[in-house]
Protein backbone atom coordinates (compact mmCIF):
# COMPACT_ATOMS: atom_id res chain seq x y z
CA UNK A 1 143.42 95.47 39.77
CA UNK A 2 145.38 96.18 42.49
CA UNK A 3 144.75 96.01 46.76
CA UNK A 4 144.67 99.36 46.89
CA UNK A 5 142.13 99.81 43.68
CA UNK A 6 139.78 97.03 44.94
CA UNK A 7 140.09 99.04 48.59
CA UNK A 8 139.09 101.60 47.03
CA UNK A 9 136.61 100.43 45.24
CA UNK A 10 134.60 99.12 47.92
CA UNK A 11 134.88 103.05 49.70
CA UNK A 12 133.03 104.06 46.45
CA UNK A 13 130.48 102.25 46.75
CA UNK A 14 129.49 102.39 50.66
CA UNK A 15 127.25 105.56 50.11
CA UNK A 16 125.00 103.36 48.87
CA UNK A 17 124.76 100.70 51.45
CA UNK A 18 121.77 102.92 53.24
CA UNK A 19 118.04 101.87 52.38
CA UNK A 20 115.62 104.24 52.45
CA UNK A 21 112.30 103.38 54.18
CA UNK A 22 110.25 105.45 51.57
CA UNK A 23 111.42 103.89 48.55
CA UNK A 24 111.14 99.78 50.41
CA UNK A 25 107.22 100.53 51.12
CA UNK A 26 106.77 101.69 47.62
CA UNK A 27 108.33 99.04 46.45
CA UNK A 28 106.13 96.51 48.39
CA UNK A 29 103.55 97.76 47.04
CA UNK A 30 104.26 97.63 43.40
CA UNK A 31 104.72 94.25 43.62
CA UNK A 32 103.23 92.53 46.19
CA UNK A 33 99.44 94.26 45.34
CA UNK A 34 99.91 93.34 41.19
CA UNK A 35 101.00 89.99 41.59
CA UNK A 36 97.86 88.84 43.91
CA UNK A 37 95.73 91.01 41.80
CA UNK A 38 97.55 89.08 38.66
CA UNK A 39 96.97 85.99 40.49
CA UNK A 40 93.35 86.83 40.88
CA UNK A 41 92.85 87.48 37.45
CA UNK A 42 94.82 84.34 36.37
CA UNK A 43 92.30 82.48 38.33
CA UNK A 44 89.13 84.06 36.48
CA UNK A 45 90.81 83.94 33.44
CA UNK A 46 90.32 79.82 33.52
CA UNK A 47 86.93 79.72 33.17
CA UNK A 48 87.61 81.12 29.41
CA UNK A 49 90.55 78.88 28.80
CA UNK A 50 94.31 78.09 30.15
CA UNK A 51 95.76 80.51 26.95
CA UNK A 52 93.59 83.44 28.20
CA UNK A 53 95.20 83.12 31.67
CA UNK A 54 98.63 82.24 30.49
CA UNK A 55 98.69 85.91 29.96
CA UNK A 56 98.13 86.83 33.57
CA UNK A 57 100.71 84.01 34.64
CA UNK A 58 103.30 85.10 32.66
CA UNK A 59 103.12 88.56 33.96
CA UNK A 60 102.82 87.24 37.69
CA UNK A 61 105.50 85.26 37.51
CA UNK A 62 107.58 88.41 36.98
CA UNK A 63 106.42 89.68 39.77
CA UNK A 64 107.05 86.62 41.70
CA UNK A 65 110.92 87.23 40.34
CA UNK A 66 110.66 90.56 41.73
CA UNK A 67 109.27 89.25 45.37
CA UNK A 68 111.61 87.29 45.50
CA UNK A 69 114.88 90.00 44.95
CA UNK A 70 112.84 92.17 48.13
CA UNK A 71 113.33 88.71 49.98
CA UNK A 72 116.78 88.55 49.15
CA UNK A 73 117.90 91.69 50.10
CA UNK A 74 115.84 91.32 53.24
CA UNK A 75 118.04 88.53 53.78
CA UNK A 76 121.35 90.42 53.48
CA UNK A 77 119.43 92.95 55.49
CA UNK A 78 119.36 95.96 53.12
CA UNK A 79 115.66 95.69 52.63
CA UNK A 80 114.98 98.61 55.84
CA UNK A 81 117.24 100.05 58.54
CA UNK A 82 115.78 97.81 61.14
CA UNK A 83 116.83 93.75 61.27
CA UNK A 84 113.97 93.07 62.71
CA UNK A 85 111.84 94.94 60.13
CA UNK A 86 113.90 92.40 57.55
CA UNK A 87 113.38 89.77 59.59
CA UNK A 88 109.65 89.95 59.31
CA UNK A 89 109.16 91.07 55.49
CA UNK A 90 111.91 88.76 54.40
CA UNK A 91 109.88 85.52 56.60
CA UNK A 92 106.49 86.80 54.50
CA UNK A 93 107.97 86.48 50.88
CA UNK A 94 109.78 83.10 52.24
CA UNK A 95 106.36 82.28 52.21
CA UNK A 96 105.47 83.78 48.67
CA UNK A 97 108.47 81.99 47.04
CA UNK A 98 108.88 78.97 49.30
CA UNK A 99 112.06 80.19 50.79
CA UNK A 100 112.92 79.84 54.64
CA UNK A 101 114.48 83.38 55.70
CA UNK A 102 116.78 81.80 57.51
CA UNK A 103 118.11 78.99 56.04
CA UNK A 104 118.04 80.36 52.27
CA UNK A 105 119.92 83.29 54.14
CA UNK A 106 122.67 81.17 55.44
CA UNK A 107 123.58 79.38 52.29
CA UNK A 108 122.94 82.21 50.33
CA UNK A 109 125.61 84.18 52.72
CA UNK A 110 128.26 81.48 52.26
CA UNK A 111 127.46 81.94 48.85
CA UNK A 112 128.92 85.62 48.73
CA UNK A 113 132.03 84.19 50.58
CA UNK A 114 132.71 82.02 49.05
CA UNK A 115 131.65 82.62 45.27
CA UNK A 116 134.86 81.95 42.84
CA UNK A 117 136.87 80.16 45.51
CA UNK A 118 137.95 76.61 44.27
CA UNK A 119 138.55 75.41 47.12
CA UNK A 120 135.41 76.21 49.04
CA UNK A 121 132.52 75.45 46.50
CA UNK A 122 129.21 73.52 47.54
CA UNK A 123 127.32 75.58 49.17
CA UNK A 124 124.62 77.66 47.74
CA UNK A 125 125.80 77.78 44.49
CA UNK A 126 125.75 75.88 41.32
CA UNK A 127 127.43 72.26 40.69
CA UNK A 128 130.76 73.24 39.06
CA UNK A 129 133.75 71.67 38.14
CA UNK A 130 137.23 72.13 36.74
CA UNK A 131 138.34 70.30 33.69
CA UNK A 132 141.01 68.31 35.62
CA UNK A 133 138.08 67.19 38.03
CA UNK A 134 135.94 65.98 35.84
CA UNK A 135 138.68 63.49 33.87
CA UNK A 136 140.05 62.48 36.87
CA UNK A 137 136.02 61.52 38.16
CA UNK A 138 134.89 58.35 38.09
CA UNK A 139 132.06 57.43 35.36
CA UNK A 140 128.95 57.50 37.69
CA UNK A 141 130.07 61.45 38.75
CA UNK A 142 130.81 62.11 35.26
CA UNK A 143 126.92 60.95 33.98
CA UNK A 144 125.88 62.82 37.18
CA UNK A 145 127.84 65.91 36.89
CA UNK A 146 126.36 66.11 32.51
CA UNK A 147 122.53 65.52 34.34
CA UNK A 148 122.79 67.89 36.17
CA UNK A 149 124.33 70.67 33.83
CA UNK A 150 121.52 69.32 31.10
CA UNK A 151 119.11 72.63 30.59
CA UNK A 152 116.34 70.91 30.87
CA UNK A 153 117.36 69.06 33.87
CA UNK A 154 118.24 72.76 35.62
CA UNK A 155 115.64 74.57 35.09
CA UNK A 156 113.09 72.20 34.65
CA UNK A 157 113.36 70.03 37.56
CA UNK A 158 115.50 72.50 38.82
CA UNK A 159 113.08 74.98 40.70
CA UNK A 160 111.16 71.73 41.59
CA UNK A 161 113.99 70.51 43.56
CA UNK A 162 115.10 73.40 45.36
CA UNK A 163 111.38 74.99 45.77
CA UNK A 164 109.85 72.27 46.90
CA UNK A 165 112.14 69.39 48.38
CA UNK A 166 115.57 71.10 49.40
CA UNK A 167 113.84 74.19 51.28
CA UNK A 168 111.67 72.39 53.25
CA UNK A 169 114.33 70.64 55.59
CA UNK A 170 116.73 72.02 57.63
CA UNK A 171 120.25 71.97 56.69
CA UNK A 172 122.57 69.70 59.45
CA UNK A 173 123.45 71.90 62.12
CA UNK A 174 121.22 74.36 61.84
CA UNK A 175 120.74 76.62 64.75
CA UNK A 176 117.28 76.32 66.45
CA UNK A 177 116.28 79.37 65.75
CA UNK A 178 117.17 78.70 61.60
CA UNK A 179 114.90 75.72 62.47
CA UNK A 180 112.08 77.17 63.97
CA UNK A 181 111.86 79.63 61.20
CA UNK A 182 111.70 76.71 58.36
CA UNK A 183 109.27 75.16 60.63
CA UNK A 184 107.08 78.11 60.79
CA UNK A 185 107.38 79.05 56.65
CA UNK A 186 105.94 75.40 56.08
CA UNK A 187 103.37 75.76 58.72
CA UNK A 188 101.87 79.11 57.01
CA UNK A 189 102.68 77.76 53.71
CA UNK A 190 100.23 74.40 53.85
CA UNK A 191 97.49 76.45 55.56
CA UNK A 192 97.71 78.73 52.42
CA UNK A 193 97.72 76.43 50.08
CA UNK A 194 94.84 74.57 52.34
CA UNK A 195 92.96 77.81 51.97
CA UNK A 196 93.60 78.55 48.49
CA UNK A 197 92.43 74.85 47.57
CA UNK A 198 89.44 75.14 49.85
CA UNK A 199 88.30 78.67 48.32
CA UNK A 200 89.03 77.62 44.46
CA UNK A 201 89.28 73.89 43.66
CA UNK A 202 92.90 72.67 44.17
CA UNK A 203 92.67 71.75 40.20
CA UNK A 204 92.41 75.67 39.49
CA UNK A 205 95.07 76.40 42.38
CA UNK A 206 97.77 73.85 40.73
CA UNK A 207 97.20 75.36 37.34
CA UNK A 208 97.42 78.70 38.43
CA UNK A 209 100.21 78.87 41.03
CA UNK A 210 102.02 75.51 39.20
CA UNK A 211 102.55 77.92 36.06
CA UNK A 212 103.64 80.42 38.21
CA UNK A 213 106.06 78.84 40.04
CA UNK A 214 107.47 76.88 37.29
CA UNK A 215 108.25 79.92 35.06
CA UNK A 216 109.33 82.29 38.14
CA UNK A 217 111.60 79.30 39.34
CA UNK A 218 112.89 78.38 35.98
CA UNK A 219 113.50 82.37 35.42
CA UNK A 220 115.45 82.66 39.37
CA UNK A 221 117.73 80.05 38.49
CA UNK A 222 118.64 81.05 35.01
CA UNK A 223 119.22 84.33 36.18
CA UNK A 224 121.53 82.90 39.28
CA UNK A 225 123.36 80.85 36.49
CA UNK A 226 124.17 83.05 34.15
CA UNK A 227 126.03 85.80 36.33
CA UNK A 228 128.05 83.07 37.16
CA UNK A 229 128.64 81.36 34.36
CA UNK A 230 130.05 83.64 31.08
CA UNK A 231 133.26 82.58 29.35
CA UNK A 232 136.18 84.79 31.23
CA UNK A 233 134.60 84.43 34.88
CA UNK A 234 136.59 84.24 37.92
CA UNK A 235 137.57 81.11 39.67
CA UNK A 236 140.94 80.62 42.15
CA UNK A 237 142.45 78.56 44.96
CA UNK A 238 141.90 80.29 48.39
CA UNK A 239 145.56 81.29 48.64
CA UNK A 240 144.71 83.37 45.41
CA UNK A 241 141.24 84.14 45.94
CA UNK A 242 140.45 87.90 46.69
CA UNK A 243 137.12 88.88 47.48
CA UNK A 244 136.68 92.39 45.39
CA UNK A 245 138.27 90.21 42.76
CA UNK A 246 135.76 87.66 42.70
CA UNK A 247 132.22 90.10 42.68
CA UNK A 248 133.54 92.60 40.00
CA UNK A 249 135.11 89.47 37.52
CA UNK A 250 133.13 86.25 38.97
CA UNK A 251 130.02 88.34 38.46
CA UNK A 252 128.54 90.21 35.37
CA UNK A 253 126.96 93.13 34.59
CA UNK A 254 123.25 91.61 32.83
CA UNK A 255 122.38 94.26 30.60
CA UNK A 256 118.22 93.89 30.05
CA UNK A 257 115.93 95.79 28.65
CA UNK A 258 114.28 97.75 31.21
CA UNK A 259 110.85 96.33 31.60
CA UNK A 260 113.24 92.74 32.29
CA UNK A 261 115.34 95.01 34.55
CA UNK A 262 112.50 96.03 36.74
CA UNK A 263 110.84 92.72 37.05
CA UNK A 264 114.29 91.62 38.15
CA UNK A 265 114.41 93.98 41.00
CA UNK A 266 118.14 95.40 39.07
CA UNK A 267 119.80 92.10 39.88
CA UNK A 268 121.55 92.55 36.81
CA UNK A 269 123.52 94.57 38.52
CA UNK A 270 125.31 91.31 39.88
CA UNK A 271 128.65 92.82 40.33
CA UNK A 272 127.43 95.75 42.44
CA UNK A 273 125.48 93.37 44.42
CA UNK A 274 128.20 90.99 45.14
CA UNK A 275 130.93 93.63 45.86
CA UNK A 276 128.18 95.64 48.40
CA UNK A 277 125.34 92.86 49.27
CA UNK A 278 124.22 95.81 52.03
CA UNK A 279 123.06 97.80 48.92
CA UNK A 280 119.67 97.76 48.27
CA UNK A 281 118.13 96.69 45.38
CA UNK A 282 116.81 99.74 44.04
CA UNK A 283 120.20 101.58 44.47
CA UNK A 284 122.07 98.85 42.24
CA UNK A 285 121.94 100.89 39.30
CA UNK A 286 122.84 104.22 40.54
CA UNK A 287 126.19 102.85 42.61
CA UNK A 288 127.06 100.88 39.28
CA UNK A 289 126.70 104.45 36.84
CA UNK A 290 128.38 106.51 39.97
CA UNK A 291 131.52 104.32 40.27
CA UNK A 292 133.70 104.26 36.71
CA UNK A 293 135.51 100.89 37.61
CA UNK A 294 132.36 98.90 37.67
CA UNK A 295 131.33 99.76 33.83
CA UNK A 296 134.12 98.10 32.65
CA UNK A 297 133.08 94.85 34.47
CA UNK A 298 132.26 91.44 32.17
CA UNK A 299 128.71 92.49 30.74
CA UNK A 300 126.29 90.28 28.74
CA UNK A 301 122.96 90.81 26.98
CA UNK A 302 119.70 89.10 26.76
CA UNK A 303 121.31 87.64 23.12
CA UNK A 304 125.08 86.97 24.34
CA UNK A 305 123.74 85.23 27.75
CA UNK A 306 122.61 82.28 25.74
CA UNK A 307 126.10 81.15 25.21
CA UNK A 308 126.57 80.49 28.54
CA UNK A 309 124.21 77.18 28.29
CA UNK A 310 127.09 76.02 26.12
CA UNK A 311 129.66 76.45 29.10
CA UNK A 312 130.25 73.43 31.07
CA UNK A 313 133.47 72.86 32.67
CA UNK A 314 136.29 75.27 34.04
CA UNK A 315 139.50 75.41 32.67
CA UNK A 316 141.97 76.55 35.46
CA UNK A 317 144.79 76.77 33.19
CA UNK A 318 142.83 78.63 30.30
CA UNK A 319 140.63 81.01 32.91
CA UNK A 320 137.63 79.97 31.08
CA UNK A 321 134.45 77.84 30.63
CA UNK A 322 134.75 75.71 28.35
CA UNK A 323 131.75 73.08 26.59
CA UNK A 324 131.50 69.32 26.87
CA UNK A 325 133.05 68.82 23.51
CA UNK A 326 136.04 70.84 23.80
CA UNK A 327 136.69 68.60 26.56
CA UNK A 328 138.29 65.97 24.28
CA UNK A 329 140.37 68.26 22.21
CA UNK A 330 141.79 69.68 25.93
CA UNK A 331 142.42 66.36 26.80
CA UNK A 332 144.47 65.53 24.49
CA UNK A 333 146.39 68.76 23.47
CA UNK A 334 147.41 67.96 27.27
CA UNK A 335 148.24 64.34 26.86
CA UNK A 336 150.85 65.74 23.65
CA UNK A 337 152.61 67.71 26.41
CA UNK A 338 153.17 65.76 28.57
CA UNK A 339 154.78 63.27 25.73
CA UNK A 340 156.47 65.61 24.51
CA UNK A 341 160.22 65.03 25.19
CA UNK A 342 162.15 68.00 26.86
CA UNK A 343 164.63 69.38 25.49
């Protein structure tokens, strides 16, 4: 792809950088109102048994999923016209999904500048390294870095981590009004819980919103990994690094069945989103089937995403992911060229 292609591209898509006020309130409320009344019925559902309301929790934490993709894009402010309007909503689903607006929208901002570039990694996005990293790390990082990449480490004590210990401190140098903000989402968020436990028995409200958040977390992290991390993703050195580049290769296209699209809020739609992060949500799909270039992007099923849990390391000389036990077999194909004599 060339400048003047990925130019272009980015002209194709700004039609759909507009929200439309109509189609945010609907949206609100074909979330928002299920997922309490879910929640509601999760809670009833107890005094039958926990598999009777593992129904209901399943479902809500969908819709959790879905809350939080109306948070996100309140955070790139694409949510309404207004900032302020953003501002608001987006600080109200913080709540719902334990996510200060303005902190998560920071990192999450750096994120989309930084996404692919080599030589700027750390913030908001996943633990990553290159092959040559990782040999050249001492053993402690190595045992580290393979903890950390372990599935059940990710999203199991993943969404514990960055739900409920990460988010709940300010980040070092925040700006007082970032600070005040994460002050005031774990204000509202212990009085609700206070409430909660006070109306229901905090027994019932661990069962109920623990399920919830485990599955919804475990679900928004998965997701956030694995339009990242596919075989032929893109990853260069900031001299190299282009933008356009990076969304449209560095981010796929996650083909789900639509029931899994919806719930998703058409976050699927990765490269679209990372290209354009001012389109909203709900216009994902229709900027991705108006603009040819972007079906021809790296796409990957419900089936073909589960190969991605293999994928481990990047290979900056191969321009792929590669596992932990090709690592050895790189290593020392390597080790045989650089032995080998010239000529």
């Amino acid at each position: 792809m060339t400048l003047h292609d990925t130019k272009n591209l980015k002209k194709q898509v700004a039609p759909f950088e507009k929200s439309t006020t109509k189609e945010s309130v609907i949206q609100i409320f074909n979330t928002v109102v299920p997922f309490i009344a879910l929640w509601y019925l999760a809670y009833l559902s107890l005094s039958v048994s926990y598999w009777l309301a593992l129904v209901p929790i399943l479902i809500a934490a969908g819709f959790l999923t879905r809350i939080f993709i109306i948070f996100h894009d309140c955070t790139h402010f694409s949510f309404f016209k207004s900032r302020r309007a953003n501002r608001i909503l987006g600080t109200f689903m913080g709540v719902l999904t334990l996510h200060p607006f303005d902190q998560w929208g920071h990192d999450h901002s750096v994120h989309h500048a930084t996404s692919g570039n080599l030589d700027k990694r750390g913030t908001g996005d996943i633990w990553t390294l290159t092959v040559d990293e990782y040999l050249a790390a001492p053993l402690r990082t190595r045992l580290a870095y393979r903890f950390y990449r372990n599935p059940f480490v990710m999203f199991g004590l993943g969404p514990i981590y960055v739900f409920l210990l990460k988010n709940r401190f300010n980040r070092k140098g925040a700006r007082p009004k970032e600070r005040n903000n994460t002050y005031l989402t774990n204000v509202i968020i212990v009085a609700l819980i206070a409430l909660l436990c006070w109306a229901i028995g905090w027994q019932a409200f661990l069962i109920v919103q623990g399920s919830i958040f485990m599955i919804s977390g475990a679900a928004g992290i998965w997701l956030f990994y694995v339009q990242h991390t596919f075989e032929d993703s893109y990853f260069e050195h900031d001299k190299e690094w282009e933008y356009v580049l990076a969304a449209v290769e560095g981010s796929s296209f996650y083909k789900l069945p639509k029931v899994l699209q919806w719930l998703t809020g058409n976050i699927g739609f990765h490269h679209v989103h990372h290209l354009s992060p001012r389109v909203p949500n709900y216009k994902l799909e229709e900027a991705h089937s108006s603009t040819t270039p972007l079906q021809h992007v790296p796409t990957i099923t419900l089936a073909t995403s589960l190969r991605s849990l293999r994928f481990r390391l990047w290979d900056e000389k191969a321009k792929n992911f590669i596992t932990f036990k090709d690592i050895k077999a790189v290593e020392k194909k390597r080790i045989s060229v650089q032995a080998k004599p010239e000529l």
